[in-house]
N, C-alpha and C. Protein backbone atom coordinates (compact mmCIF):
# COMPACT_ATOMS: atom_id res chain seq x y z
N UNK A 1 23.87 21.22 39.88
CA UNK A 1 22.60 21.03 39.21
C UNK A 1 21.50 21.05 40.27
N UNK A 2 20.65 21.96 40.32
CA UNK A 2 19.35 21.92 41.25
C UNK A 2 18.26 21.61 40.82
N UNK A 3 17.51 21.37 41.43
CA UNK A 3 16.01 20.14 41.50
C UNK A 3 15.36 21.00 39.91
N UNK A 4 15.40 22.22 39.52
CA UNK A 4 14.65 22.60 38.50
C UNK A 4 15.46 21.96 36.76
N UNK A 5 16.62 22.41 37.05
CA UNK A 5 16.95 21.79 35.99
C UNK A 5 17.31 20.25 35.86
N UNK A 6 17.22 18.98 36.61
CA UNK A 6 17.34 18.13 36.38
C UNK A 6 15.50 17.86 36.09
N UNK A 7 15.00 18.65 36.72
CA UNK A 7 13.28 18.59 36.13
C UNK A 7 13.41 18.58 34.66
N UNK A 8 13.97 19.66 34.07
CA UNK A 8 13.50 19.84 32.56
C UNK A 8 14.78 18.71 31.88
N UNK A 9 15.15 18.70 31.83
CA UNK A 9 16.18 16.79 31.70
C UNK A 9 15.33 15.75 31.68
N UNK A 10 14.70 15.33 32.66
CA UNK A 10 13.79 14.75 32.58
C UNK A 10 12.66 14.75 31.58
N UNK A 11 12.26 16.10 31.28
CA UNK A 11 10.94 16.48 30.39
C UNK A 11 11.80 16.09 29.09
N UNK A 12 12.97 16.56 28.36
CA UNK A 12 12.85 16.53 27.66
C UNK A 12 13.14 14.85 27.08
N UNK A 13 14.16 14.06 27.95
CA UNK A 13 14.06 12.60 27.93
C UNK A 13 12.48 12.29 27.58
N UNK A 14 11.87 12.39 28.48
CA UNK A 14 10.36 12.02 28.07
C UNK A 14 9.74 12.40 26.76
N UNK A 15 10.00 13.43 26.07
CA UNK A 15 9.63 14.17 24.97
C UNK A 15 10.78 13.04 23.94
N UNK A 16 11.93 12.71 23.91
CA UNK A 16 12.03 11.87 23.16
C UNK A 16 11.79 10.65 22.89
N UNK A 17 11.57 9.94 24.39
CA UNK A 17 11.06 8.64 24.35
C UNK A 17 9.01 8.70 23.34
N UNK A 18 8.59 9.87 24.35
CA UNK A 18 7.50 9.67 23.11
C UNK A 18 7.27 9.76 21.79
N UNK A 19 8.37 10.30 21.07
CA UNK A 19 8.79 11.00 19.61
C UNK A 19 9.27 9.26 18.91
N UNK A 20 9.85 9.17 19.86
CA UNK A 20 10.83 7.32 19.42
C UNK A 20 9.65 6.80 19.65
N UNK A 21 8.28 6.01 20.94
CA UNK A 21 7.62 5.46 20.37
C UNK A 21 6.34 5.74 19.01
N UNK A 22 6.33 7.29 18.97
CA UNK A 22 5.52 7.02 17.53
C UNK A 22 5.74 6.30 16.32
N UNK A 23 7.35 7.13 16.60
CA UNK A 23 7.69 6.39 15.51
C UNK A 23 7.91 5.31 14.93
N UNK A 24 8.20 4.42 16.47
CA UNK A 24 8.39 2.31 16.36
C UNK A 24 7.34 2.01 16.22
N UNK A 25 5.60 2.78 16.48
CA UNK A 25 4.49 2.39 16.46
C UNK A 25 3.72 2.89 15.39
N UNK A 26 3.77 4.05 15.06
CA UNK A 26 3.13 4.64 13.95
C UNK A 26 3.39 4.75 12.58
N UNK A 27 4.85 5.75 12.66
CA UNK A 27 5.03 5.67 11.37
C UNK A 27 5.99 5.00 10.64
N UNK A 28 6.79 3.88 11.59
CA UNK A 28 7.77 3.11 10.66
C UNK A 28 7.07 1.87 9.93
N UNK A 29 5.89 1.19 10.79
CA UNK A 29 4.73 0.37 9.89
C UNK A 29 4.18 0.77 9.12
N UNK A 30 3.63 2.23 9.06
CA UNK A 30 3.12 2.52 8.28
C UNK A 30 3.90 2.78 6.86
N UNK A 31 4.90 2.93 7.10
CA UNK A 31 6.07 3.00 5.43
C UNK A 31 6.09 1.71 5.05
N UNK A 32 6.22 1.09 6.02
CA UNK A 32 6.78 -0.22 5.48
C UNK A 32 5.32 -0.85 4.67
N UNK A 33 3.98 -0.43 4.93
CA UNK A 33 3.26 -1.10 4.60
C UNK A 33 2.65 -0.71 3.53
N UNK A 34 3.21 0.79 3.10
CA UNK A 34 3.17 1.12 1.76
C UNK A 34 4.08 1.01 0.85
N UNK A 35 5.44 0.84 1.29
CA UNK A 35 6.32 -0.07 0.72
C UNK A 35 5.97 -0.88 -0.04
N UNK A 36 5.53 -1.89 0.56
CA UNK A 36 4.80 -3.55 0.11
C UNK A 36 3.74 -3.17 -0.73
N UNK A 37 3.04 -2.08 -0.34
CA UNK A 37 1.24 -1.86 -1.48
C UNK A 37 1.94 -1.11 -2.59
N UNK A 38 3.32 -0.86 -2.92
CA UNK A 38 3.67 0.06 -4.27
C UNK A 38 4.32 -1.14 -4.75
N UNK A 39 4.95 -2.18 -4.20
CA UNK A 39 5.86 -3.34 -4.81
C UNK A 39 4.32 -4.19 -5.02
N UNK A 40 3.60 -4.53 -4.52
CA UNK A 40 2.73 -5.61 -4.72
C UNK A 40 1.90 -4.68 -6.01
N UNK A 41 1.69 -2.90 -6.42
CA UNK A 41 1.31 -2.75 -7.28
C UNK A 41 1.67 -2.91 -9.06
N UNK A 42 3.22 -2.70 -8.40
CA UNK A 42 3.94 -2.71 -9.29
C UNK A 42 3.91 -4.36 -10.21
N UNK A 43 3.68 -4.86 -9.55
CA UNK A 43 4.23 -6.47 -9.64
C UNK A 43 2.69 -7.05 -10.63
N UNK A 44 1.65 -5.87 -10.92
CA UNK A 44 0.85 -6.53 -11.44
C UNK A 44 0.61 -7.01 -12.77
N UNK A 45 0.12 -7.98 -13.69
CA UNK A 45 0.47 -8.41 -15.21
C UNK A 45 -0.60 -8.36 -15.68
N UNK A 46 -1.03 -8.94 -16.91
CA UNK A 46 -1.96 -9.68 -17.10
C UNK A 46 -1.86 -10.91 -17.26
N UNK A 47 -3.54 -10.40 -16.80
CA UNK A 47 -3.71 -12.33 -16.53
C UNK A 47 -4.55 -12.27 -15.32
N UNK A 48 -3.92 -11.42 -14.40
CA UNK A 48 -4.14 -11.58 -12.87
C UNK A 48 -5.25 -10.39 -12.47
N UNK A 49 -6.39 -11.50 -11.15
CA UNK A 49 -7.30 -11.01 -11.08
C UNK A 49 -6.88 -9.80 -9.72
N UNK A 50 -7.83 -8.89 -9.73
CA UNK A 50 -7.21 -8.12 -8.50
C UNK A 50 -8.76 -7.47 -8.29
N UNK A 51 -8.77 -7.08 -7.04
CA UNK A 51 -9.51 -6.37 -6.44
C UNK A 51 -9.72 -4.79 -6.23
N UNK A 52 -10.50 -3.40 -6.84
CA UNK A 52 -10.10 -2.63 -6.25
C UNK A 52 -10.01 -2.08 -4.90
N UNK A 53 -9.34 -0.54 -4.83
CA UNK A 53 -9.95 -0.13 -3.33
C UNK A 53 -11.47 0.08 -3.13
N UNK A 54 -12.08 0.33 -4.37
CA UNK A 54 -13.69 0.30 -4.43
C UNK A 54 -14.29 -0.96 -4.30
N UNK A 55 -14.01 -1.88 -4.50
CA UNK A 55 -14.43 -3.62 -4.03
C UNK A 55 -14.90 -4.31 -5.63
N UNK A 56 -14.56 -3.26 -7.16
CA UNK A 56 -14.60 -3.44 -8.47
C UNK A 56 -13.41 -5.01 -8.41
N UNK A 57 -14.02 -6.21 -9.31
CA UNK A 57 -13.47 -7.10 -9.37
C UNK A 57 -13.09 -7.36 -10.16
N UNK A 58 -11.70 -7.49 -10.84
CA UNK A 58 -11.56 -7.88 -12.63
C UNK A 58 -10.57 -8.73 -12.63
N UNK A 59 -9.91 -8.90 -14.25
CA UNK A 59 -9.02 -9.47 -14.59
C UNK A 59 -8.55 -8.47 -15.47
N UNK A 60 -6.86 -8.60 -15.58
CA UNK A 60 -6.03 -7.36 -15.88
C UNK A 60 -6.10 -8.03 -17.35
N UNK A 61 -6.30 -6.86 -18.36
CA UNK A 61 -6.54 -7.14 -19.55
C UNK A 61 -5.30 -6.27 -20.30
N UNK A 62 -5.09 -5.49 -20.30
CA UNK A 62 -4.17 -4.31 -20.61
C UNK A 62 -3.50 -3.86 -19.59
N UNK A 63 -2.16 -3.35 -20.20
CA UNK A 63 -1.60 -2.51 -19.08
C UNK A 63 -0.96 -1.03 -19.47
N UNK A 64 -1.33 0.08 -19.20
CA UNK A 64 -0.75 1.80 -20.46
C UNK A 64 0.59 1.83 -19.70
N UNK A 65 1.21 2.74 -20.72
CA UNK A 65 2.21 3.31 -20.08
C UNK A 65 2.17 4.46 -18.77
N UNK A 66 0.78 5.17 -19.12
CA UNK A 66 1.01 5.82 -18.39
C UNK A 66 0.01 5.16 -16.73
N UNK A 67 0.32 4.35 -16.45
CA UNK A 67 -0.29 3.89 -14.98
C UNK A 67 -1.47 3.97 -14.64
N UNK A 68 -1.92 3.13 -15.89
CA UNK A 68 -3.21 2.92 -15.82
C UNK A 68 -3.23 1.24 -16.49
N UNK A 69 -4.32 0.40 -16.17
CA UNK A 69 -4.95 -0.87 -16.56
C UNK A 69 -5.95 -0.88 -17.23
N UNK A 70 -6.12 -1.63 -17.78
CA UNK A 70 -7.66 -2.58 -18.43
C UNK A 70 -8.01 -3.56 -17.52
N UNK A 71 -9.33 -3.18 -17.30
CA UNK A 71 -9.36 -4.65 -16.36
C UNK A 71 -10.98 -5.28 -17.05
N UNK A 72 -11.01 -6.24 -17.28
CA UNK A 72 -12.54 -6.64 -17.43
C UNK A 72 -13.25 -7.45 -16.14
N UNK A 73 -14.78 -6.99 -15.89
CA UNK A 73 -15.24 -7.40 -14.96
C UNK A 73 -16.38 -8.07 -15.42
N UNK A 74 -17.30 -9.02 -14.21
CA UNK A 74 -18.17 -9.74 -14.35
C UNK A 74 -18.30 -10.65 -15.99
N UNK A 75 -19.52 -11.08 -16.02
CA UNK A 75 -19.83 -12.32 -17.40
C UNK A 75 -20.05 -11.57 -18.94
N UNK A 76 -20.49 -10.04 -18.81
CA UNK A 76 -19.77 -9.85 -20.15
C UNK A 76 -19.18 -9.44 -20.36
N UNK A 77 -17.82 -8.96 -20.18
CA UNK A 77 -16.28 -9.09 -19.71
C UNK A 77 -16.59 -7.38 -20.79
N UNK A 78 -17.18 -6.49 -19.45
CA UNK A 78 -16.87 -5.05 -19.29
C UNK A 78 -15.83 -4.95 -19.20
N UNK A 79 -15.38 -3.91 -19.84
CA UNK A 79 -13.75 -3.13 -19.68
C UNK A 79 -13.90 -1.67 -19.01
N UNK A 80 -12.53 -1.94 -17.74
CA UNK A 80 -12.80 -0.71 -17.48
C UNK A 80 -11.34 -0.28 -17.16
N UNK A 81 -11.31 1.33 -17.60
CA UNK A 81 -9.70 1.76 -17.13
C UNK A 81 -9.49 2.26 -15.77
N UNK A 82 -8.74 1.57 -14.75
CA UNK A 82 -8.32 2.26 -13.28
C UNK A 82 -6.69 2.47 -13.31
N UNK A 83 -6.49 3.38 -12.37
CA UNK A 83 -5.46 3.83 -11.90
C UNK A 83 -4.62 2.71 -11.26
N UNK A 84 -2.88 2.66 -11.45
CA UNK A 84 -2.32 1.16 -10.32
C UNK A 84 -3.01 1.84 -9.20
N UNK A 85 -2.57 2.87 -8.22
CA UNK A 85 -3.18 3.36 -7.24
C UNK A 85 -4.27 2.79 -6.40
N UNK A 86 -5.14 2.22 -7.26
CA UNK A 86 -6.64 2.10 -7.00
C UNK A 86 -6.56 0.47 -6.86
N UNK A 87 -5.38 -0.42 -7.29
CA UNK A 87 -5.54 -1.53 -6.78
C UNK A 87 -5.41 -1.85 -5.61
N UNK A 88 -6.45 -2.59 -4.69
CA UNK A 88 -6.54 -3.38 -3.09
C UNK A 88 -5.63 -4.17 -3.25
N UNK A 89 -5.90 -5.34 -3.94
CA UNK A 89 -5.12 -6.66 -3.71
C UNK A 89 -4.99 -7.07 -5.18
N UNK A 90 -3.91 -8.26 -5.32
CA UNK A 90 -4.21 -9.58 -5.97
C UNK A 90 -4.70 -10.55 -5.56
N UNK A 91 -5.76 -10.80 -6.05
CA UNK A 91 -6.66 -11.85 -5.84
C UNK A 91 -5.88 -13.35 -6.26
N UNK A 92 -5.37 -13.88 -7.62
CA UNK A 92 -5.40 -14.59 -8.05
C UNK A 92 -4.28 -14.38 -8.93
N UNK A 93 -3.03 -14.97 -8.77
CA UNK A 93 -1.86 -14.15 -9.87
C UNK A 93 -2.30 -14.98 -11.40
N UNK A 94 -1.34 -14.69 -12.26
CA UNK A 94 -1.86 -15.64 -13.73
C UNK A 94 -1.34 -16.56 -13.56
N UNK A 95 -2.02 -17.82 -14.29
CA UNK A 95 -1.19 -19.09 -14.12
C UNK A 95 0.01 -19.40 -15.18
N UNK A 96 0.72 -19.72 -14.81
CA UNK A 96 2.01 -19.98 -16.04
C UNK A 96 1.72 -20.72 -17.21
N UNK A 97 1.79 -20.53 -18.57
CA UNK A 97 1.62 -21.80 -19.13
C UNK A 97 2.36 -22.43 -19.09
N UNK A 98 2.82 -23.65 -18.96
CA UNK A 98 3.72 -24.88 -19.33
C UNK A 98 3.67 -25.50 -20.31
């Protein structure tokens, strides 16, 4: 083995170590963290207030079959239809009755 080809050995080691850290850094958090934003969408009811990705604030009033909500917002309890997609967060889950 002479000095050129233990060169490209080297290159390509390097070419996988950088391929392996994207991936421990970039894109395996990034699945995982849409993972969690399709389970935390999924998981939504009524009752519960949520936030959109637009910063729209409601309470889940309805829910369609086809993947869409009712949500009513502000004091005269506007209705409006969004996409699950379009939910940010849960704000506030529903409270149980007892």
């Amino acid at each position: 083995m002479n000095a050129s080809e233990s060169s490209n050995w080297i290159i390509v080691i390097l070419y996988i170590a950088i391929f392996a850290g994207f991936y421990f850094f970039l894109i395996r958090p990034q699945s995982k963290k849409k993972k969690n934003e399709d389970k935390m969408r999924k998981s939504v009811q009524v009752g519960d207030e949520i936030t959109t990705i637009g910063g729209i604030v409601g309470r889940v009033v309805g829910i369609k079959e086809d993947d869409s909500l009712i949500i009513e917002t502000g004091s005269d309890r506007a209705k409006m239809r969004i996409r699950r997609w379009a939910i940010g967060s849960i704000d506030n889950a529903r409270e149980e009755a007892e």
